[in-house]
Protein backbone atom coordinates (compact mmCIF):
# COMPACT_ATOMS: atom_id res chain seq x y z
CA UNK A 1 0.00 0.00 0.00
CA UNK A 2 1.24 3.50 -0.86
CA UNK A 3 2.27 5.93 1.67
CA UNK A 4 -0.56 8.74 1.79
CA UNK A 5 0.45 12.25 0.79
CA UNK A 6 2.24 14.51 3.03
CA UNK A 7 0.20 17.09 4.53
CA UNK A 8 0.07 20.71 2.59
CA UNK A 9 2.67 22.96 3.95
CA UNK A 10 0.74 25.62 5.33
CA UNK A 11 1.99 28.53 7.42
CA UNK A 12 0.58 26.55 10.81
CA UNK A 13 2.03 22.88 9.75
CA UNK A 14 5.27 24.60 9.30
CA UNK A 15 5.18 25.73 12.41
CA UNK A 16 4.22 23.21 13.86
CA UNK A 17 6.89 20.87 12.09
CA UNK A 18 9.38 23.44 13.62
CA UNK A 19 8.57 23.04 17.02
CA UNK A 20 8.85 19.23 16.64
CA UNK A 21 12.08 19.18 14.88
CA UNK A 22 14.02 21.26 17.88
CA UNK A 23 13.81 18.51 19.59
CA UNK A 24 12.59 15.13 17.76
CA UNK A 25 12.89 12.37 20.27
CA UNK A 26 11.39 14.44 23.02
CA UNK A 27 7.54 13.39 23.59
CA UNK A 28 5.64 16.96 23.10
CA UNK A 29 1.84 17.19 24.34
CA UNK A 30 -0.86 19.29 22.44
CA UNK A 31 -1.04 22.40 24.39
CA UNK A 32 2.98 22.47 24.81
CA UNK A 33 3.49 22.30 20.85
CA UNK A 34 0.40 24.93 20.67
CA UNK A 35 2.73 27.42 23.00
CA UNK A 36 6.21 26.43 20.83
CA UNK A 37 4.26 27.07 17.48
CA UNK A 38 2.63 29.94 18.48
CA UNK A 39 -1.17 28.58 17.41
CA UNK A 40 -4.16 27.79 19.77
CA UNK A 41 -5.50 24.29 20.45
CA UNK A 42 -8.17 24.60 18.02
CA UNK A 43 -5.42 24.99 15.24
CA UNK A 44 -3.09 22.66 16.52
CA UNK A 45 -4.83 19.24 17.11
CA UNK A 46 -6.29 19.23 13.94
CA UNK A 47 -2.48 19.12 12.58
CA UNK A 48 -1.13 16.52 14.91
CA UNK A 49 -4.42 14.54 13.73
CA UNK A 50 -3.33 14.84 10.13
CA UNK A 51 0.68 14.01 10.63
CA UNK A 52 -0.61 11.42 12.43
CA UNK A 53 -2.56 9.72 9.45
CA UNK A 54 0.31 9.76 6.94
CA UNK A 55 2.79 8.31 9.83
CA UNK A 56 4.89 11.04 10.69
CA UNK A 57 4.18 11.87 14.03
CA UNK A 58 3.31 8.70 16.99
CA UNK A 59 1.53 9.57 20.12
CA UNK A 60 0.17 7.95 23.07
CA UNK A 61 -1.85 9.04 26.76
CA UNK A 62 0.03 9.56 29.18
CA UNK A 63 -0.95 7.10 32.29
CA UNK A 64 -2.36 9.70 34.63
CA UNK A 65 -5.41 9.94 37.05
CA UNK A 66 -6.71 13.33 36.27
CA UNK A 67 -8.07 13.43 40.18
CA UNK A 68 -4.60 13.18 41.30
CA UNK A 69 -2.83 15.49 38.62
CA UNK A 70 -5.92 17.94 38.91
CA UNK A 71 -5.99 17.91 35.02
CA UNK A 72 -7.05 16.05 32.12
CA UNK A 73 -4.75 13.21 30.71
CA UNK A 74 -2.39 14.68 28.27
CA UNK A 75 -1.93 13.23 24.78
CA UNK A 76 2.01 13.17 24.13
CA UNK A 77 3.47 13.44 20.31
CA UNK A 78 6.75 12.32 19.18
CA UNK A 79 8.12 12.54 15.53
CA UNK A 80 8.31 8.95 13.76
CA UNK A 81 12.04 8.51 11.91
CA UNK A 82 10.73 8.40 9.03
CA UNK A 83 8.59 11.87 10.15
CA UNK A 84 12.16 13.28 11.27
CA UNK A 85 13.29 12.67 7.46
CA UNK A 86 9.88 13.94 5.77
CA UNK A 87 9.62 16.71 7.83
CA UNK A 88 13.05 18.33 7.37
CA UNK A 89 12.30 17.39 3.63
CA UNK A 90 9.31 18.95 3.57
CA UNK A 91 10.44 21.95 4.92
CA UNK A 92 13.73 22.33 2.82
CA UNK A 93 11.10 22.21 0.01
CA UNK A 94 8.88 25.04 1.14
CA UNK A 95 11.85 27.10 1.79
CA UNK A 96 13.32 26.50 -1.51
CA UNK A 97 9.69 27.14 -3.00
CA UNK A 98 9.61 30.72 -0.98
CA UNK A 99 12.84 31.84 -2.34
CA UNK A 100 11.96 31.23 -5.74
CA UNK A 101 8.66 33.01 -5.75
CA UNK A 102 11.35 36.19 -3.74
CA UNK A 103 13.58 35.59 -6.66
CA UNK A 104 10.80 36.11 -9.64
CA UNK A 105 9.27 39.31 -7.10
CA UNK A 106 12.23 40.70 -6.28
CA UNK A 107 15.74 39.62 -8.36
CA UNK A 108 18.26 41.50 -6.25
CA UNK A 109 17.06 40.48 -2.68
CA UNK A 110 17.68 36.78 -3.59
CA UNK A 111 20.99 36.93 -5.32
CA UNK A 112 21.99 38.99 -2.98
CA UNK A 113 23.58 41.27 -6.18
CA UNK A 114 21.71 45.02 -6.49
């Protein structure tokens, strides 16, 4: 079976992509990559949902009882390896893509020439 397609790079994805690649082994939860990214919950789970799917992030609960921790059970997200590869990939892309586009806009800002 064929890997499904990697998620569209938008603005948010990137950022969220980001804030898993400073640190890819480290399990992240929700609301912590939320804060890193700079994007509220609403934004942000929808994202993790979709990496998910195409196998580039894993996550589990953590085992907590929310009476005792005085919170609900966090869901924790780690990059797969072969999300650690994608994602950098994926990112080189849409960095090459932007500086085309600022090349065709504007010449001398990505030549660095006048």
């Amino acid at each position: 079976m064929p890997a499904p397609p990697a998620p569209r790079m938008t603005h948010p994805t990137k950022a969220v992509l980001t804030a898993l690649l400073s640190d890819p082994g480290r399990e992240q939860y929700g609301l912590e990559l939320g804060a890193a990214a700079g994007l509220p919950s609403g934004t942000i789970h929808p994202i993790l949902a979709r990496l998910e799917a195409v196998g580039w992030l894993e996550s589990r609960w953590e085992n907590a009882d929310p009476a005792e921790t005085g919170r609900p059970r966090r869901r924790y997200y780690r990059l797969t390896a072969d999300g650690v590869v994608h994602a950098g990939a994926a990112l080189r892309r849409s960095e090459a893509a932007k500086a085309k586009i600022v090349a065709r806009v504007r010449p001398g800002l990505a030549g660095g020439g006048a």
